[in-house]
Protein backbone atom coordinates (compact mmCIF):
# COMPACT_ATOMS: atom_id res chain seq x y z
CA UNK A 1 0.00 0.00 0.00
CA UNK A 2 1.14 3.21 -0.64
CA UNK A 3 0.09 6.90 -1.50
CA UNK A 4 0.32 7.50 -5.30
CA UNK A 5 2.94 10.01 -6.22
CA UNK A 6 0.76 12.14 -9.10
CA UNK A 7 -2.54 11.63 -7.74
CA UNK A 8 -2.01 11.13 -3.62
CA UNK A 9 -4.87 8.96 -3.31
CA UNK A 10 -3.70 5.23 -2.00
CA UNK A 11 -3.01 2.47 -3.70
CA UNK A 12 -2.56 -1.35 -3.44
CA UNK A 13 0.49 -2.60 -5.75
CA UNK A 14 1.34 -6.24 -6.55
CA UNK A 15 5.10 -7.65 -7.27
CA UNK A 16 6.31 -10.50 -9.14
CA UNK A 17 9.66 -11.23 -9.65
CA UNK A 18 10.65 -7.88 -8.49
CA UNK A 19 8.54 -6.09 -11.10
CA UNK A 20 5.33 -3.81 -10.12
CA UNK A 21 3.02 -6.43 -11.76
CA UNK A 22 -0.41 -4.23 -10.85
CA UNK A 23 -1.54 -1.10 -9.39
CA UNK A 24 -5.67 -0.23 -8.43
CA UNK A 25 -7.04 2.15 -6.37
CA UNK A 26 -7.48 1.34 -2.22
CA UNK A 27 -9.85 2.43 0.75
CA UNK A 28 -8.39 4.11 3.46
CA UNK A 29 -6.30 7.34 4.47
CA UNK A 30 -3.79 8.01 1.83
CA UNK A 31 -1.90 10.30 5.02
CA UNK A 32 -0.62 7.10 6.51
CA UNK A 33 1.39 5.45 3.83
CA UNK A 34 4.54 6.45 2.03
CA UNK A 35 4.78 7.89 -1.33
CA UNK A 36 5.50 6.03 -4.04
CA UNK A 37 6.68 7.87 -7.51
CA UNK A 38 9.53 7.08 -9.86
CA UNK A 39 13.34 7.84 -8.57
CA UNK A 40 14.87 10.79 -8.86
CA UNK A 41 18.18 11.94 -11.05
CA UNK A 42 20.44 14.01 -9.56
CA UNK A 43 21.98 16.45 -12.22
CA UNK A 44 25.16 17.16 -10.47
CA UNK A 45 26.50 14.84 -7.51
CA UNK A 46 30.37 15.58 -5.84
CA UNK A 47 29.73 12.60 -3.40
CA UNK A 48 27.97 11.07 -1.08
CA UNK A 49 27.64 8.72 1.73
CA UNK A 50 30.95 9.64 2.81
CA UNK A 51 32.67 9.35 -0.63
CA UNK A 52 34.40 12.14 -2.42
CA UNK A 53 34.22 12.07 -5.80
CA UNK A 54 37.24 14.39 -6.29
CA UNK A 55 39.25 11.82 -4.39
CA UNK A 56 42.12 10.77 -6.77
CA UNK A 57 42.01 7.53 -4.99
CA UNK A 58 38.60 6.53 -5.41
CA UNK A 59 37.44 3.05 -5.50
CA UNK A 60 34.54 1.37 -6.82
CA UNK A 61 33.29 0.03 -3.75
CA UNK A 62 33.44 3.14 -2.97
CA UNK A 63 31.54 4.20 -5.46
CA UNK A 64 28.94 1.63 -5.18
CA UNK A 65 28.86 2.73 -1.33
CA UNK A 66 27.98 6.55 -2.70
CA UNK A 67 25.44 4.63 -5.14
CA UNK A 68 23.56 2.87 -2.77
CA UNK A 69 23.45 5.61 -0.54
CA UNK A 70 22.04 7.65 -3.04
CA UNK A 71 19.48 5.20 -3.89
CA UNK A 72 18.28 4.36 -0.36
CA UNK A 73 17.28 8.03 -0.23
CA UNK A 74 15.53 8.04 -4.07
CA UNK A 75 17.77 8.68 -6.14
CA UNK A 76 18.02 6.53 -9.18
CA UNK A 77 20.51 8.04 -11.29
CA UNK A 78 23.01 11.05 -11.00
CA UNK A 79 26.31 12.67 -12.99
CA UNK A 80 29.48 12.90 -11.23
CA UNK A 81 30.57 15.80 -11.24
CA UNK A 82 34.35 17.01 -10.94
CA UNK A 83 34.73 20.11 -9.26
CA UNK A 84 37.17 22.51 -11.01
CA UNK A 85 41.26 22.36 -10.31
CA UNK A 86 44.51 21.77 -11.88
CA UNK A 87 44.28 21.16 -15.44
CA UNK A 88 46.31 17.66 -14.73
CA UNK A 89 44.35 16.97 -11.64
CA UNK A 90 41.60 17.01 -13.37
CA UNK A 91 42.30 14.95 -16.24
CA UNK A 92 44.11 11.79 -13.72
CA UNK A 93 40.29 12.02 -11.87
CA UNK A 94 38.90 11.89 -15.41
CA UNK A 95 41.05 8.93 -16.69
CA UNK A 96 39.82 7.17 -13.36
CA UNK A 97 36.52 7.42 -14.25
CA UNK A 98 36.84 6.27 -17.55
CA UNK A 99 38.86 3.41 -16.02
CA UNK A 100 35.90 2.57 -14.27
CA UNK A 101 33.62 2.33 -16.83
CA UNK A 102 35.79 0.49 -19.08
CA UNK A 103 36.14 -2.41 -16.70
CA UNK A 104 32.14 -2.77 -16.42
C-alpha cells in the first residue's frame, strides 16, 4: 500500500519477480502510507555517503557505497561531477573514471 505520487490517493500494488506487476485504487487514508513515484536523477553529484568524488584515490566500492546511498534516499541516477582544479588533476580524476567504466 502506498500513497500514489501524481494523484495522492492510496493504492494497493502487486510484485512479481521484483517487477510492479499491478496497481488499483485502495480504501483508506492516503496520510498514513509512504509515497511512491519514480526515482529521482540528480543532475550534479560531488559525493555522497561519505565518498568524495574528487578523491584521486577513489574506489569502486566506494563508489557503489555513494550509489547505494544515493538510492536508499531516491535517487536513481546522477552525474558525477568534478569540481574545477589543476588542469592535470583534473584529467588523472577523469582517466579514473573512464577506467571505471571500461572495466564494467
Amino acid at each position: 500500500m502506498g500513497r500514489d505520487g501524481q494523484s495522492g490517493r492510496l493504492i494497493r500494488i502487486g510484485w512479481r519477480d521484483g517487477i510492479v506487476s499491478r496497481m488499483e485504487s485502495a480504501d483508506g487514508d492516503p496520510e498514513a502510507y509512504p509515497w511512491i513515484m519514480s526515482s529521482l536523477l540528480d543532475l550534479q553529484v560531488n559525493g555522497f555517503n561519505g565518498v568524495d568524488f574528487q578523491d584521486v584515490a577513489i574506489s569502486v566500492e566506494d563508489l557503489e557505497r555513494a550509489a547505494l546511498g544515493l538510492q536508499q534516499h531516491g535517487c536513481g541516477g546522477c552525474l558525477v561531477t568534478l569540481i574545477t582544479d589543476d588542469w592535470d588533476a583534473m584529467l588523472a580524476k577523469l582517466r579514473r573514471w573512464v577506467s571505471f567504466c571500461a572495466d564494467r
